[in-house]
C-alpha atoms as a PDB file:
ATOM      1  CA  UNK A   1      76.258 108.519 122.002  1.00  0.00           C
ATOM      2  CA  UNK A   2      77.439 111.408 120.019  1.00  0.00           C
ATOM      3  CA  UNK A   3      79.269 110.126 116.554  1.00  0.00           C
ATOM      4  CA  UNK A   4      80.975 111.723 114.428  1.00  0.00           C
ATOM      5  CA  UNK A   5      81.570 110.598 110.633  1.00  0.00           C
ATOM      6  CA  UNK A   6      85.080 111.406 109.019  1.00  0.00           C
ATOM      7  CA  UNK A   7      84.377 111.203 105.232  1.00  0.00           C
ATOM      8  CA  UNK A   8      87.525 110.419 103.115  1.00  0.00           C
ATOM      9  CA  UNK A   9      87.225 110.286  99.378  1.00  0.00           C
ATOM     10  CA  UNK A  10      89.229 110.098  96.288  1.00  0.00           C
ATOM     11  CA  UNK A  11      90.013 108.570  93.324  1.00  0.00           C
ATOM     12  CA  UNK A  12      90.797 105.059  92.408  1.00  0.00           C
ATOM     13  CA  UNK A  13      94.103 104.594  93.489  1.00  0.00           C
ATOM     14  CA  UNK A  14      94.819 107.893  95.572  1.00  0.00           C
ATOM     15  CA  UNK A  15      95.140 106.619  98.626  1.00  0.00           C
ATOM     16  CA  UNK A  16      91.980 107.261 100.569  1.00  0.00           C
ATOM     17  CA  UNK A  17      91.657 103.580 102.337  1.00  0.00           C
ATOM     18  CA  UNK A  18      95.403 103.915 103.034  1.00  0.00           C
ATOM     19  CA  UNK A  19      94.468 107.127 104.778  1.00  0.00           C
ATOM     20  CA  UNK A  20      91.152 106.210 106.565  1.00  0.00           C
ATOM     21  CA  UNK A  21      93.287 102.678 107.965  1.00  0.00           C
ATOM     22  CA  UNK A  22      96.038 104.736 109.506  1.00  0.00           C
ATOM     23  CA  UNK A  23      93.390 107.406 110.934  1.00  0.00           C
ATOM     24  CA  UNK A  24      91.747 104.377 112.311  1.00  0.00           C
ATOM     25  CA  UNK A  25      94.493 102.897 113.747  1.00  0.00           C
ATOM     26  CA  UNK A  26      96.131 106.231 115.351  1.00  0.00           C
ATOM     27  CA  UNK A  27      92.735 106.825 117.245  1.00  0.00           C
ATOM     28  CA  UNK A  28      92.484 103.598 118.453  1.00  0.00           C
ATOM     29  CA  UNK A  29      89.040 101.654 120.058  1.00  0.00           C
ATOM     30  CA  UNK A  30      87.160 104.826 119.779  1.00  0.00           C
ATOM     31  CA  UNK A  31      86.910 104.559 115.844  1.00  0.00           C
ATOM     32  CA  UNK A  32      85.203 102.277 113.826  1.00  0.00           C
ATOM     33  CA  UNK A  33      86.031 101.661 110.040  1.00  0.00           C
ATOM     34  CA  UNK A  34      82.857 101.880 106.769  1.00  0.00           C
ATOM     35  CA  UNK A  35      83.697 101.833 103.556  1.00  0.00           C
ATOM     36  CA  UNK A  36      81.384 102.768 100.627  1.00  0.00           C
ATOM     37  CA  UNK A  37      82.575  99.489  98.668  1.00  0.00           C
ATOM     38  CA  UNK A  38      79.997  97.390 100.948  1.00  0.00           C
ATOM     39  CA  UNK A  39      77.826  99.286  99.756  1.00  0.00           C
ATOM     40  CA  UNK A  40      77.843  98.562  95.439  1.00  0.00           C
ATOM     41  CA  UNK A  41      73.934  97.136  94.517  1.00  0.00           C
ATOM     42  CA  UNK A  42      73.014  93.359  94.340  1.00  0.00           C
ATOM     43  CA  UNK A  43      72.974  92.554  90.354  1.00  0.00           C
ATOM     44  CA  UNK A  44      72.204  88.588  91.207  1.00  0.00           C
ATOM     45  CA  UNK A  45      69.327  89.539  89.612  1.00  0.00           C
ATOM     46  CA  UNK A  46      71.195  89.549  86.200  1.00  0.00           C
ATOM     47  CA  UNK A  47      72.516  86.860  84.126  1.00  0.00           C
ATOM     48  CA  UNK A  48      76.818  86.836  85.035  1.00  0.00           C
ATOM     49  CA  UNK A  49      77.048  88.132  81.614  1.00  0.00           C
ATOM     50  CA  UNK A  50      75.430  90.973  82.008  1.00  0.00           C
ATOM     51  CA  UNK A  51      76.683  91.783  85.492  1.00  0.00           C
ATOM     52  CA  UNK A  52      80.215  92.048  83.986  1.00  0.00           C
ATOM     53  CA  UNK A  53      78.507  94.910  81.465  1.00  0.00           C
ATOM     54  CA  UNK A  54      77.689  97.104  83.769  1.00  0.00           C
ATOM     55  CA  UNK A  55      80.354 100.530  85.098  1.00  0.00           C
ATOM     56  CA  UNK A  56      81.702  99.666  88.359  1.00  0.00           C
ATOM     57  CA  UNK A  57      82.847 103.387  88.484  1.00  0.00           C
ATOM     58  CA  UNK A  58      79.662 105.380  88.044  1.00  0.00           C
ATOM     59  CA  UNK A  59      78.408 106.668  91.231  1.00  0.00           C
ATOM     60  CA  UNK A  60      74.957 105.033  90.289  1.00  0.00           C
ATOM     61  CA  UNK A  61      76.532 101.770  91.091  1.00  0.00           C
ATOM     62  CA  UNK A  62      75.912 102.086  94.918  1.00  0.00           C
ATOM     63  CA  UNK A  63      72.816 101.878  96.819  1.00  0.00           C
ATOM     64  CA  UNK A  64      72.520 105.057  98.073  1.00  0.00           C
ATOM     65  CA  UNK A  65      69.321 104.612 100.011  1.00  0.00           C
ATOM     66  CA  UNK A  66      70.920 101.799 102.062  1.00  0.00           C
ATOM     67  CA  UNK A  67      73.974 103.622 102.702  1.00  0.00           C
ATOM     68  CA  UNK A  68      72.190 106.761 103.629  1.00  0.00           C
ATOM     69  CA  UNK A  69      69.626 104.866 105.917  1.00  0.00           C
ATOM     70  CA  UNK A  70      72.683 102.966 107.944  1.00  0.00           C
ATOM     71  CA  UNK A  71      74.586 106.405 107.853  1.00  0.00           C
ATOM     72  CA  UNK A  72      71.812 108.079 109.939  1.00  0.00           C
ATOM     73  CA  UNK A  73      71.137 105.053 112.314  1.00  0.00           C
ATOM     74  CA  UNK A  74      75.281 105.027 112.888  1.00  0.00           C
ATOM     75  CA  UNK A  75      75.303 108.922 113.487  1.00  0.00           C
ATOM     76  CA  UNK A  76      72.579 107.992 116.477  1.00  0.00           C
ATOM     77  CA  UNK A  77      74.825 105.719 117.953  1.00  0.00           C
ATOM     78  CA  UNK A  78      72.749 102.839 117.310  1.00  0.00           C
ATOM     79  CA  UNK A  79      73.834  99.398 116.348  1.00  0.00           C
ATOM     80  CA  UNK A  80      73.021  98.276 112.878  1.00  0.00           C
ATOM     81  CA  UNK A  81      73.534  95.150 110.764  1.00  0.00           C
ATOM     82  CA  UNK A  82      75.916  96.676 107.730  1.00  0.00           C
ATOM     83  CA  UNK A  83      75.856  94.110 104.060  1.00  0.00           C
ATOM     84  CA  UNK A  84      78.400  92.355 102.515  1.00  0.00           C
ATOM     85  CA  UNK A  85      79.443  92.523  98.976  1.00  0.00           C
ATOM     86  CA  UNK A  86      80.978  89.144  96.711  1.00  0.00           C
ATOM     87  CA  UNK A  87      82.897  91.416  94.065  1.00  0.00           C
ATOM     88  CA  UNK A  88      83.524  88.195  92.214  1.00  0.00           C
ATOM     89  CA  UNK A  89      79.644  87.812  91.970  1.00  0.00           C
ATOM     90  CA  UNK A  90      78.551  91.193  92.258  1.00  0.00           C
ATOM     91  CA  UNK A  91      75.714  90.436  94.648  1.00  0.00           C
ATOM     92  CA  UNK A  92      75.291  91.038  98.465  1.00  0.00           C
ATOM     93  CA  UNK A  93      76.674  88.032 100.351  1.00  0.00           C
ATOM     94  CA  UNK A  94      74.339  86.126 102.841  1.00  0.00           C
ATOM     95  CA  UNK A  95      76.377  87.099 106.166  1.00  0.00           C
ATOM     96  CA  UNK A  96      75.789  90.647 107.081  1.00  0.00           C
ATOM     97  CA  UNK A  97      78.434  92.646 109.885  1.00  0.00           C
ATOM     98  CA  UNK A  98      77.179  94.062 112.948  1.00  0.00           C
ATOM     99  CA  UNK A  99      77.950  97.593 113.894  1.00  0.00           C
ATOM    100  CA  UNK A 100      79.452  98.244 117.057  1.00  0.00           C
ATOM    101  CA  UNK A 101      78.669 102.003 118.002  1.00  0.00           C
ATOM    102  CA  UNK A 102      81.576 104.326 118.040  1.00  0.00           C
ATOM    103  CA  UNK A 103      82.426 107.561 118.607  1.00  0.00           C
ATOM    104  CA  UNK A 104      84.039 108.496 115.469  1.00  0.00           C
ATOM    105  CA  UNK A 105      83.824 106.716 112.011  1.00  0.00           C
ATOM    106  CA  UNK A 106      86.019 106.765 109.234  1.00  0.00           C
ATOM    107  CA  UNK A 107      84.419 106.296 106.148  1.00  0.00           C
ATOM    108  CA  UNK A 108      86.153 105.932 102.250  1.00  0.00           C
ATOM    109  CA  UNK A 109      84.851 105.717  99.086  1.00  0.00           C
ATOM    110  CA  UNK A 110      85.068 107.249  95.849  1.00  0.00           C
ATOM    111  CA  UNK A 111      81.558 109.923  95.794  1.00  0.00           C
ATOM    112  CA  UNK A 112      81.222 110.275  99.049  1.00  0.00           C
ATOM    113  CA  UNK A 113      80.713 114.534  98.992  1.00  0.00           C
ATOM    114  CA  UNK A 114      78.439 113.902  95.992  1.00  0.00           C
ATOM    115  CA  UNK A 115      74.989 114.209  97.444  1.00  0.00           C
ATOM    116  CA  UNK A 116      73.941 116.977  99.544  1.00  0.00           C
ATOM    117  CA  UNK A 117      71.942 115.283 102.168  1.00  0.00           C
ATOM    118  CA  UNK A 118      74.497 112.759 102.877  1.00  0.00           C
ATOM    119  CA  UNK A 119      77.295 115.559 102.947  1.00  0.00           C
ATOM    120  CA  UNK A 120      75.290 116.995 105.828  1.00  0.00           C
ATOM    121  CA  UNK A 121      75.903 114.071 107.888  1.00  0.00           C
ATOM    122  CA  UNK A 122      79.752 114.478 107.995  1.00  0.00           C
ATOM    123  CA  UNK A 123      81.684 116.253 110.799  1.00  0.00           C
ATOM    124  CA  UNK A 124      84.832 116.384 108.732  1.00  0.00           C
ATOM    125  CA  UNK A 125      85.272 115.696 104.862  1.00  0.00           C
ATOM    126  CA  UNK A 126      88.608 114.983 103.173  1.00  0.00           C
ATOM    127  CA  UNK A 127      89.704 114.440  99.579  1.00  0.00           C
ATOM    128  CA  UNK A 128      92.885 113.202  98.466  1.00  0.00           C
ATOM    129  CA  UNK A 129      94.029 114.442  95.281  1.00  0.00           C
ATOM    130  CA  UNK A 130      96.254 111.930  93.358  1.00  0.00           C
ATOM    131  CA  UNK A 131      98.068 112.543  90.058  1.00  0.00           C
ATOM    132  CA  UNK A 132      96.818 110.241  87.307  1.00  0.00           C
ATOM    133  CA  UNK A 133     100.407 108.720  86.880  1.00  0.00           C
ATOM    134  CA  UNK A 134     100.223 107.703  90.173  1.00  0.00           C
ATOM    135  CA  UNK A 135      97.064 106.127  90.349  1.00  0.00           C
ATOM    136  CA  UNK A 136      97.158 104.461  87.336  1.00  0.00           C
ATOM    137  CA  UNK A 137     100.694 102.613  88.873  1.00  0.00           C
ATOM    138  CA  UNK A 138      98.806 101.289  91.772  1.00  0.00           C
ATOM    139  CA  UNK A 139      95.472 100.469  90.212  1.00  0.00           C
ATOM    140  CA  UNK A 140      97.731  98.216  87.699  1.00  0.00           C
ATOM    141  CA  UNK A 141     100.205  96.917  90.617  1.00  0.00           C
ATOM    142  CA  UNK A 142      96.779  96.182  93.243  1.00  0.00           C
ATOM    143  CA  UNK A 143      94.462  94.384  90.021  1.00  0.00           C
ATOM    144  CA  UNK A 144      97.854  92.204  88.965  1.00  0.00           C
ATOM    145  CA  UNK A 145      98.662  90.893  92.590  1.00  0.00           C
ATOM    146  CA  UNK A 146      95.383  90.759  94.100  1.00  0.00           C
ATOM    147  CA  UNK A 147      92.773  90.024  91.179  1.00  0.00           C
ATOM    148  CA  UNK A 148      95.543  88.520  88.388  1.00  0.00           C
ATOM    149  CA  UNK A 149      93.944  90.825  85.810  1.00  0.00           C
ATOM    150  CA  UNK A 150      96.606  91.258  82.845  1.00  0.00           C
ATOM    151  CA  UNK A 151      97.751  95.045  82.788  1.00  0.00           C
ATOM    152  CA  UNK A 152      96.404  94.885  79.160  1.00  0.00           C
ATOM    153  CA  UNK A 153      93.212  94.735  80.935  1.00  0.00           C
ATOM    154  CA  UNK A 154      93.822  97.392  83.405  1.00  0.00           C
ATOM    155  CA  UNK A 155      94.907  99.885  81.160  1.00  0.00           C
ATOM    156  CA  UNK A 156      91.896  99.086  79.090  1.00  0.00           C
ATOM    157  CA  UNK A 157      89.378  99.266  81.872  1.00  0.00           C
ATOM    158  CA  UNK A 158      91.171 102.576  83.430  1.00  0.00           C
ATOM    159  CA  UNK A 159      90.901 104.630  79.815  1.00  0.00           C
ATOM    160  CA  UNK A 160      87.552 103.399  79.121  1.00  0.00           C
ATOM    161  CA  UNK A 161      85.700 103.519  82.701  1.00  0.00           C
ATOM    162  CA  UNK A 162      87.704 104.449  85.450  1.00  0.00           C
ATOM    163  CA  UNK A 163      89.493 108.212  84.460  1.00  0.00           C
ATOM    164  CA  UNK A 164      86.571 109.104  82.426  1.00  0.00           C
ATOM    165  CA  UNK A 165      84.252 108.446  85.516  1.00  0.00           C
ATOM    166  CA  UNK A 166      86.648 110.197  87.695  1.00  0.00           C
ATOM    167  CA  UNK A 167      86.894 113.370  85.627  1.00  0.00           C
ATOM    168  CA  UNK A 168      83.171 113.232  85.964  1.00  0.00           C
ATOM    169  CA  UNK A 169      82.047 112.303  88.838  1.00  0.00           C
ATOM    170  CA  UNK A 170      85.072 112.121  91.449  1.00  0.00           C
ATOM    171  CA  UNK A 171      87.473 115.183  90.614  1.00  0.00           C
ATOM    172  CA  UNK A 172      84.516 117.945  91.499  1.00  0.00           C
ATOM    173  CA  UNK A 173      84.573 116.493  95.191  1.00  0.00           C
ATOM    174  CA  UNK A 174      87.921 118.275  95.895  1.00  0.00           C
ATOM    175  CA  UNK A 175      86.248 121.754  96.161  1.00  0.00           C
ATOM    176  CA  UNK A 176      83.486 120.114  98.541  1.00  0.00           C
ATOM    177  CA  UNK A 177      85.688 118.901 100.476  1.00  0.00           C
ATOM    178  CA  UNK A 178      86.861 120.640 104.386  1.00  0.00           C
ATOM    179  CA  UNK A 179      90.538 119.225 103.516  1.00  0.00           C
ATOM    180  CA  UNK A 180      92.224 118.632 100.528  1.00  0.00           C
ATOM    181  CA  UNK A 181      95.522 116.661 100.901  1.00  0.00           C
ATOM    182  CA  UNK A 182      98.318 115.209  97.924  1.00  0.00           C
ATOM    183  CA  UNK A 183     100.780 112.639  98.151  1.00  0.00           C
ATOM    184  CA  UNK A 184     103.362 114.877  99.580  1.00  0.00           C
ATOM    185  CA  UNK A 185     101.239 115.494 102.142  1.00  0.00           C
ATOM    186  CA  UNK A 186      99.152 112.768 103.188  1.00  0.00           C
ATOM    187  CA  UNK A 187     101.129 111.146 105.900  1.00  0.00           C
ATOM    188  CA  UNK A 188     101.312 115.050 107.693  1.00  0.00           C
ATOM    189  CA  UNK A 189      97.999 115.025 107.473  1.00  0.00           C
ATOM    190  CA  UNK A 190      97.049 112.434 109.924  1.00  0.00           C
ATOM    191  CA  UNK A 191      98.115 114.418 112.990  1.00  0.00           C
ATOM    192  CA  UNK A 192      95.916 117.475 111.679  1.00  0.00           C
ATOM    193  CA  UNK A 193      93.095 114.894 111.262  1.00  0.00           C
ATOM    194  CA  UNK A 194      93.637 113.802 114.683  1.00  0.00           C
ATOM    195  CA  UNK A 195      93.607 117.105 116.289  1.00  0.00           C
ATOM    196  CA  UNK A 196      89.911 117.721 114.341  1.00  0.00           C
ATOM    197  CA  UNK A 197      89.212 114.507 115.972  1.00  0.00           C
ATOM    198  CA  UNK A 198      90.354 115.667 119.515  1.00  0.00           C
ATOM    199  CA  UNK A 199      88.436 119.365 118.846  1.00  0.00           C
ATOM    200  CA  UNK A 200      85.109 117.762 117.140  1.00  0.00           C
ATOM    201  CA  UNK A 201      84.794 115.250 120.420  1.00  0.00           C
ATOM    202  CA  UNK A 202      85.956 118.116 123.042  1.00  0.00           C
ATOM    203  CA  UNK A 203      83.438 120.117 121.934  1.00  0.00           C
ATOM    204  CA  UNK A 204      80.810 117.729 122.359  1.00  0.00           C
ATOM    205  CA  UNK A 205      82.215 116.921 125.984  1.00  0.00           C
ATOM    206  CA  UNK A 206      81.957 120.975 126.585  1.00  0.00           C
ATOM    207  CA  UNK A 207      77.801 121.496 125.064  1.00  0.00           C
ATOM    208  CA  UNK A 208      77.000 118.484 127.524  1.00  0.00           C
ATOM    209  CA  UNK A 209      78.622 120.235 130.374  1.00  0.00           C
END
């Protein structure tokens, strides 16, 4: 099976899982959904204490060897067994996911562009560029409803780990990226990911011909 990954990345709060659900959803069975987040590295070898220490938001928080290893084994259409992730723990649950082979993935995360030899493995890259402002809102509206965080604690945690990590290790991505899209135009931008789609797996149809 010839699979193509769809790489969509972007800071906290932009709007990049919003983005890769609806691309999802618009092509239907044919896609499959990955995010990065599964993907953050088992600390339950570290006292809870300690586990709460460490930056969430540095890219160095992700097992990149895992990642890269199922990336390769997805992009040869073969069926792996992806982790879980316990975000209240921090540590990789028990239960792993099986991987149903797809034609196209659509994959989010927040440094996806940032290493070279995964880059490579994308058909399409996209990076959705977000005002701070606007960020901030939702990162203080999602952590209050879903994780009842105190927006004292938000706005502490976003001016001490989460913009300074983006200005350093997310913002760069945008000139990596094949597509850039903003909030104005993030919702147009599903039909022009949908015709790539439509060209990237007509093409493949045409060199098997």
């Amino acid at each position: 099976m010839a699979v193509h990954l769809i790489a969509i990345t972007g800071g906290s709060g932009s709007g990049k899982t919003w983005l890769a659900r609806k691309l999802k959803r618009r092509l239907g069975r044919r896609a499959g959904l990955l995010s990065l987040d599964d993907f953050y590295r088992d600390l339950s070898a570290l006292p809870p204490r300690e586990r709460d220490r460490v930056n969430f938001d540095h890219p160095e928080a992700i097992d990149w060897d895992l990642f890269r290893d199922c990336l390769r084994k997805i992009r040869r259409g073969e069926a792996v067994r992806l982790p879980g992730y316990d975000f209240a723990t921090h540590t990789r649950t028990a239960r792993t996911r099986r991987w149903v082979p797809r034609p196209v993935v659509v994959i989010d995360g927040l440094w996806l562009l940032r290493h070279p030899g995964i880059r490579r493995l994308y058909a399409h890259t996209v990076f959705v560029d977000c005002p701070e402002e606007l960020r901030l809102a939702r990162r203080v509206a999602r952590d209050q409803t879903e994780r009842g965080r105190s927006r004292a604690s938000v706005l502490r945690q976003w001016r001490s780990h989460v913009q300074p990590m983006h200005e350093a290790h997310v913002a760069q991505q945008a000139g990596l990226a094949k597509m850039v899209v903003t909030p104005e135009t993030v919702t147009g931008s599903l039909a022009v990911l949908d015709r790539r789609v439509e060209q990237l797996t007509r093409n493949q149809k045409q060199k098997r011909q």
